[in-house]
Protein backbone atom coordinates (compact mmCIF):
# COMPACT_ATOMS: atom_id res chain seq x y z
CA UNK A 1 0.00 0.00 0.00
CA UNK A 2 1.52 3.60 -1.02
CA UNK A 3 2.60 5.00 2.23
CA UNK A 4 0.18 8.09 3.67
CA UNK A 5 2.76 11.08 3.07
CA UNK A 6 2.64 10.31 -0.51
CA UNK A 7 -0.95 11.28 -0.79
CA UNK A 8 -2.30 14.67 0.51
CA UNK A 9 -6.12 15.06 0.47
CA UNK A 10 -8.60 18.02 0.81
CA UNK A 11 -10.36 19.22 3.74
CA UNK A 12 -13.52 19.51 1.85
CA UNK A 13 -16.20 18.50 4.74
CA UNK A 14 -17.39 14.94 4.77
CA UNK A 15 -20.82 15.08 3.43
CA UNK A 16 -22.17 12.00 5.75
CA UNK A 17 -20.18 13.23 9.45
CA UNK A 18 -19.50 16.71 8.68
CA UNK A 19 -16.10 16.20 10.01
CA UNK A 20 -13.22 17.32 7.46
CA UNK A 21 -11.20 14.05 6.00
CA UNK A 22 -7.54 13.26 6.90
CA UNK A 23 -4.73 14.81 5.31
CA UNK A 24 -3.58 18.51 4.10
CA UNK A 25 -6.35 20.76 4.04
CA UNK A 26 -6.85 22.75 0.84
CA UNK A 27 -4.40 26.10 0.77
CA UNK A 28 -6.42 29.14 0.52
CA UNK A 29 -4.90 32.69 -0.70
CA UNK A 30 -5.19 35.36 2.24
CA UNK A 31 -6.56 38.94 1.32
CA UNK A 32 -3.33 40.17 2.77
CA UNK A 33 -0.48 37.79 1.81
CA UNK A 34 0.21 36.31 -1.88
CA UNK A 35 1.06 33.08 0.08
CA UNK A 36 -1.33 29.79 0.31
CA UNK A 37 -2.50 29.54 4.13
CA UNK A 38 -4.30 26.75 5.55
CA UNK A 39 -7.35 27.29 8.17
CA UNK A 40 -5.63 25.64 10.99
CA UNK A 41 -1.89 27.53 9.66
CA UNK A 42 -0.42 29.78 11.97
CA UNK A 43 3.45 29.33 10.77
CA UNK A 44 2.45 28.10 7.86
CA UNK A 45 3.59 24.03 8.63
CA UNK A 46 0.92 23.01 10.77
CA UNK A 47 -1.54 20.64 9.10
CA UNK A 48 -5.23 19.99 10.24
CA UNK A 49 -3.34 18.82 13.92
CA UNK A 50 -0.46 16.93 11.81
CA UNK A 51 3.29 19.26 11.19
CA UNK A 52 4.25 19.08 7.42
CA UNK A 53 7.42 18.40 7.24
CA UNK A 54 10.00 21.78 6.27
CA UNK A 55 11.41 19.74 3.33
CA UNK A 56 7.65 19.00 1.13
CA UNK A 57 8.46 20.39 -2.14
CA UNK A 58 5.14 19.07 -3.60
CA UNK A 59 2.97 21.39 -4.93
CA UNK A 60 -0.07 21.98 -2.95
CA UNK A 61 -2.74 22.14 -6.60
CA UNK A 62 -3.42 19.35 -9.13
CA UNK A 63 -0.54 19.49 -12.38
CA UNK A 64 -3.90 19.27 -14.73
CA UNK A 65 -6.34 20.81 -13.20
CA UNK A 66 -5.08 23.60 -11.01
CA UNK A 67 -7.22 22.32 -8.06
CA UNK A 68 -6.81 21.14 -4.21
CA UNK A 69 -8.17 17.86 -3.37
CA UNK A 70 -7.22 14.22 -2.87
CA UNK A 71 -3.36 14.43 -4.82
CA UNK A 72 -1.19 11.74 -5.75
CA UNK A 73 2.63 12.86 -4.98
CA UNK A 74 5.59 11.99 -7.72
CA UNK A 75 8.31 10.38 -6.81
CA UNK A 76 10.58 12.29 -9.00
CA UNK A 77 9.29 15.56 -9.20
CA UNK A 78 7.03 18.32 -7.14
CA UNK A 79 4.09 17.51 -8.78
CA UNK A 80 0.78 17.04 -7.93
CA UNK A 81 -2.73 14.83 -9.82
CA UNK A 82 -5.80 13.85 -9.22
CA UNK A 83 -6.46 10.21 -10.01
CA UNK A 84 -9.44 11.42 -12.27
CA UNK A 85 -6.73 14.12 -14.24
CA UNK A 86 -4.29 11.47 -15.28
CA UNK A 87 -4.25 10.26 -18.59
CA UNK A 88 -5.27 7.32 -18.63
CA UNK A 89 -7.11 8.14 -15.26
CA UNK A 90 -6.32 5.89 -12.20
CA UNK A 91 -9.16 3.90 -10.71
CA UNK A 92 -6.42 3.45 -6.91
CA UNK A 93 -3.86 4.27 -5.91
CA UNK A 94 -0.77 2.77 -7.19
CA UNK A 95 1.30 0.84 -5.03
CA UNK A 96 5.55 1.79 -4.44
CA UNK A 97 6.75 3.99 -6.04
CA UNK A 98 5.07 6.05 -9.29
CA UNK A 99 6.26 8.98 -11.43
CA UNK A 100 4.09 11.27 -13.15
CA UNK A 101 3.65 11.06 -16.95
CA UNK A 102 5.72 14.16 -17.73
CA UNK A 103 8.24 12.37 -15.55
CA UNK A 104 7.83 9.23 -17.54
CA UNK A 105 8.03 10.75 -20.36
CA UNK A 106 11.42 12.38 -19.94
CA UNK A 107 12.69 9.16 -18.84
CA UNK A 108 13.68 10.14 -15.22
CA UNK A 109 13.55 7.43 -12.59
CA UNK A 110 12.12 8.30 -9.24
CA UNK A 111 14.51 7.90 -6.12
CA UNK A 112 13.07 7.80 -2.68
CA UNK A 113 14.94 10.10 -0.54
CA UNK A 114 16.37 7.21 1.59
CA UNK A 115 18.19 5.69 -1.53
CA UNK A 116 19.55 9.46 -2.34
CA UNK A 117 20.97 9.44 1.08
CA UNK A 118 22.31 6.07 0.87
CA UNK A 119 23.77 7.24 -2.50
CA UNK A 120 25.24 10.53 -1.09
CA UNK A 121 26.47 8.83 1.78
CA UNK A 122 28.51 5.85 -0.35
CA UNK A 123 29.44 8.76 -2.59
CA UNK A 124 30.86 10.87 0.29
CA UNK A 125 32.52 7.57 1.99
CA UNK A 126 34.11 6.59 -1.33
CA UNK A 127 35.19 10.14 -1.56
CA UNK A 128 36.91 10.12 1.92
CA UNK A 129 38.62 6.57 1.13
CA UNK A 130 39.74 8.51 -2.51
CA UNK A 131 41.51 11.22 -0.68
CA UNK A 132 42.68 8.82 2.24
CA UNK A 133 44.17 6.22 -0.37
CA UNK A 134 46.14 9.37 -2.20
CA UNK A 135 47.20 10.80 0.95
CA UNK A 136 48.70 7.73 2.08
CA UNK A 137 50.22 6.86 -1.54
CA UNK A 138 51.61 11.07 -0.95
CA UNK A 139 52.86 9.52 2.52
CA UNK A 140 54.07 6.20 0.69
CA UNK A 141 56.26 8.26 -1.83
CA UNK A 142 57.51 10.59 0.80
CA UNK A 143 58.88 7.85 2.82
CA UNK A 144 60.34 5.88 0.09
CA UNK A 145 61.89 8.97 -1.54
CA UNK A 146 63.74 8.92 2.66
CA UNK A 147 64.32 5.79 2.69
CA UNK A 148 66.45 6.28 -0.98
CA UNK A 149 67.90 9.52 0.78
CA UNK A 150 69.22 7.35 4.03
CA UNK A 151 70.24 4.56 1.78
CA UNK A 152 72.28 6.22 -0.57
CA UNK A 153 73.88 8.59 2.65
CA UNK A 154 74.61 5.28 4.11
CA UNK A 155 76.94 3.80 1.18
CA UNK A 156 78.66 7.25 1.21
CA UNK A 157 79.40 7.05 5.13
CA UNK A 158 79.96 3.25 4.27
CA UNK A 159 82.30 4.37 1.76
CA UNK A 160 84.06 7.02 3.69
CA UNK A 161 84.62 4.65 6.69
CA UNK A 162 86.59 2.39 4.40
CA UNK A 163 88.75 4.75 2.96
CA UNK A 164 89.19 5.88 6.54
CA UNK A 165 90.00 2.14 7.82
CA UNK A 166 92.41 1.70 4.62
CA UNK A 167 94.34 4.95 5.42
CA UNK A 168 94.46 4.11 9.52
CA UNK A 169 95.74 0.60 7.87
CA UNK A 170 98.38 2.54 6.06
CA UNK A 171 99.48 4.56 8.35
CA UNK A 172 99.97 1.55 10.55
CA UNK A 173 101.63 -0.79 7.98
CA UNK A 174 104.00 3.17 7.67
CA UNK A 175 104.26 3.34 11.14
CA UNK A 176 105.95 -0.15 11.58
CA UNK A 177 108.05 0.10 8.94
CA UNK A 178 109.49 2.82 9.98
CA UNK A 179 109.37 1.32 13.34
CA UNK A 180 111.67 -1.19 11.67
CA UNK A 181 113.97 1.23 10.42
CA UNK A 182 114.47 2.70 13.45
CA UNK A 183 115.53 -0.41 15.74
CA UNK A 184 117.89 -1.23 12.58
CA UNK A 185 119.13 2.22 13.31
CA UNK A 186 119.50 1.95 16.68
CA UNK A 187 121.29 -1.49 16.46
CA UNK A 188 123.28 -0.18 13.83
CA UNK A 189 124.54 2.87 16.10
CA UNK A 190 125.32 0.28 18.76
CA UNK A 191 127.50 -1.97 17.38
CA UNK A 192 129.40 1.06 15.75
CA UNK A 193 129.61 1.86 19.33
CA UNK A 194 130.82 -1.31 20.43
CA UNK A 195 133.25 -1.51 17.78
């Protein structure tokens, strides 16, 4: 069964109680404002007891005939119809979901608002995951581009420490040598001395 918000009907008195029938009560123009009032309206969103919700876009008179009544809502666009004023007239109400023939005609598909949020939502989350994924791929080539950096300072101070180590080798293998030379010297001196 099509759910009650998708149907507003008149508050034209009920001929057999007297009492007006559920739903929206017809607008009617005030003397003093160009905008639609209702009879029970104060702020404009109270409805016959029930608050209309601040996001109805629906127009409040029939796409055909211009007239308040008992409307059948689009699903994809504001508009409004009598059963009667659709072409080919509806005997019920349809059930789920229904677009309007202009609607129909242009070949848009109706979305109920919970499957636009759902779509907005997925839509944001991919969005976040997008700009996540490249700011961790940013992060990724950052720390590779370091890691290159520290590798290739590594093989120089590698590099540098072994050219270090071969000179203190040098120096050492000089050292003794001359080490050498010098206790030859020395023996040398002696056994001129002794001589």
């Amino acid at each position: 069964k099509r759910p009650q918000s998708l149907m507003l009907t008149s508050s034209v008195s009920n001929p057999t109680n007297g009492k007006r029938g559920r739903g929206r009560p017809p607008k009617t123009r005030s003397p003093t404002s160009s905008i639609p009032t209702t009879p029970d309206s104060i702020d404009g969103h109270n409805l016959n007891g029930l608050t209309r919700p601040n996001n109805d876009v629906h127009d409040d008179f029939c796409g055909v005939c211009n007239q308040s009544g008992q409307l059948l809502l689009c699903d994809t666009c504001s508009k409004v119809y009598h059963l009667q004023c659709l072409d080919p007239p509806l005997s019920a109400i349809p059930e789920g979901r229904w677009s309007c023939p202009k609607c129909q005609a242009s070949g848009k598909v109706g979305w109920s608002s919970d499957a636009i949020a759902r779509v907005n939502n997925f839509i944001t989350s991919k969005s976040a995951k997008e700009e996540e994924r490249r700011r961790l791929q940013r992060r990724n080539s950052d720390l590779l581009t370091e890691k290159t950096q520290l590798e290739n300072k590594n093989k120089q101070m590698n590099d540098s420490l072994t050219v270090q180590m071969q000179r203190r080798d040098s120096l050492l293998e000089k050292n003794r040598l001359h080490q050498q030379k010098i206790e030859s010297l020395k023996n040398f001196i002696k056994l001129l001395q002794n001589s």
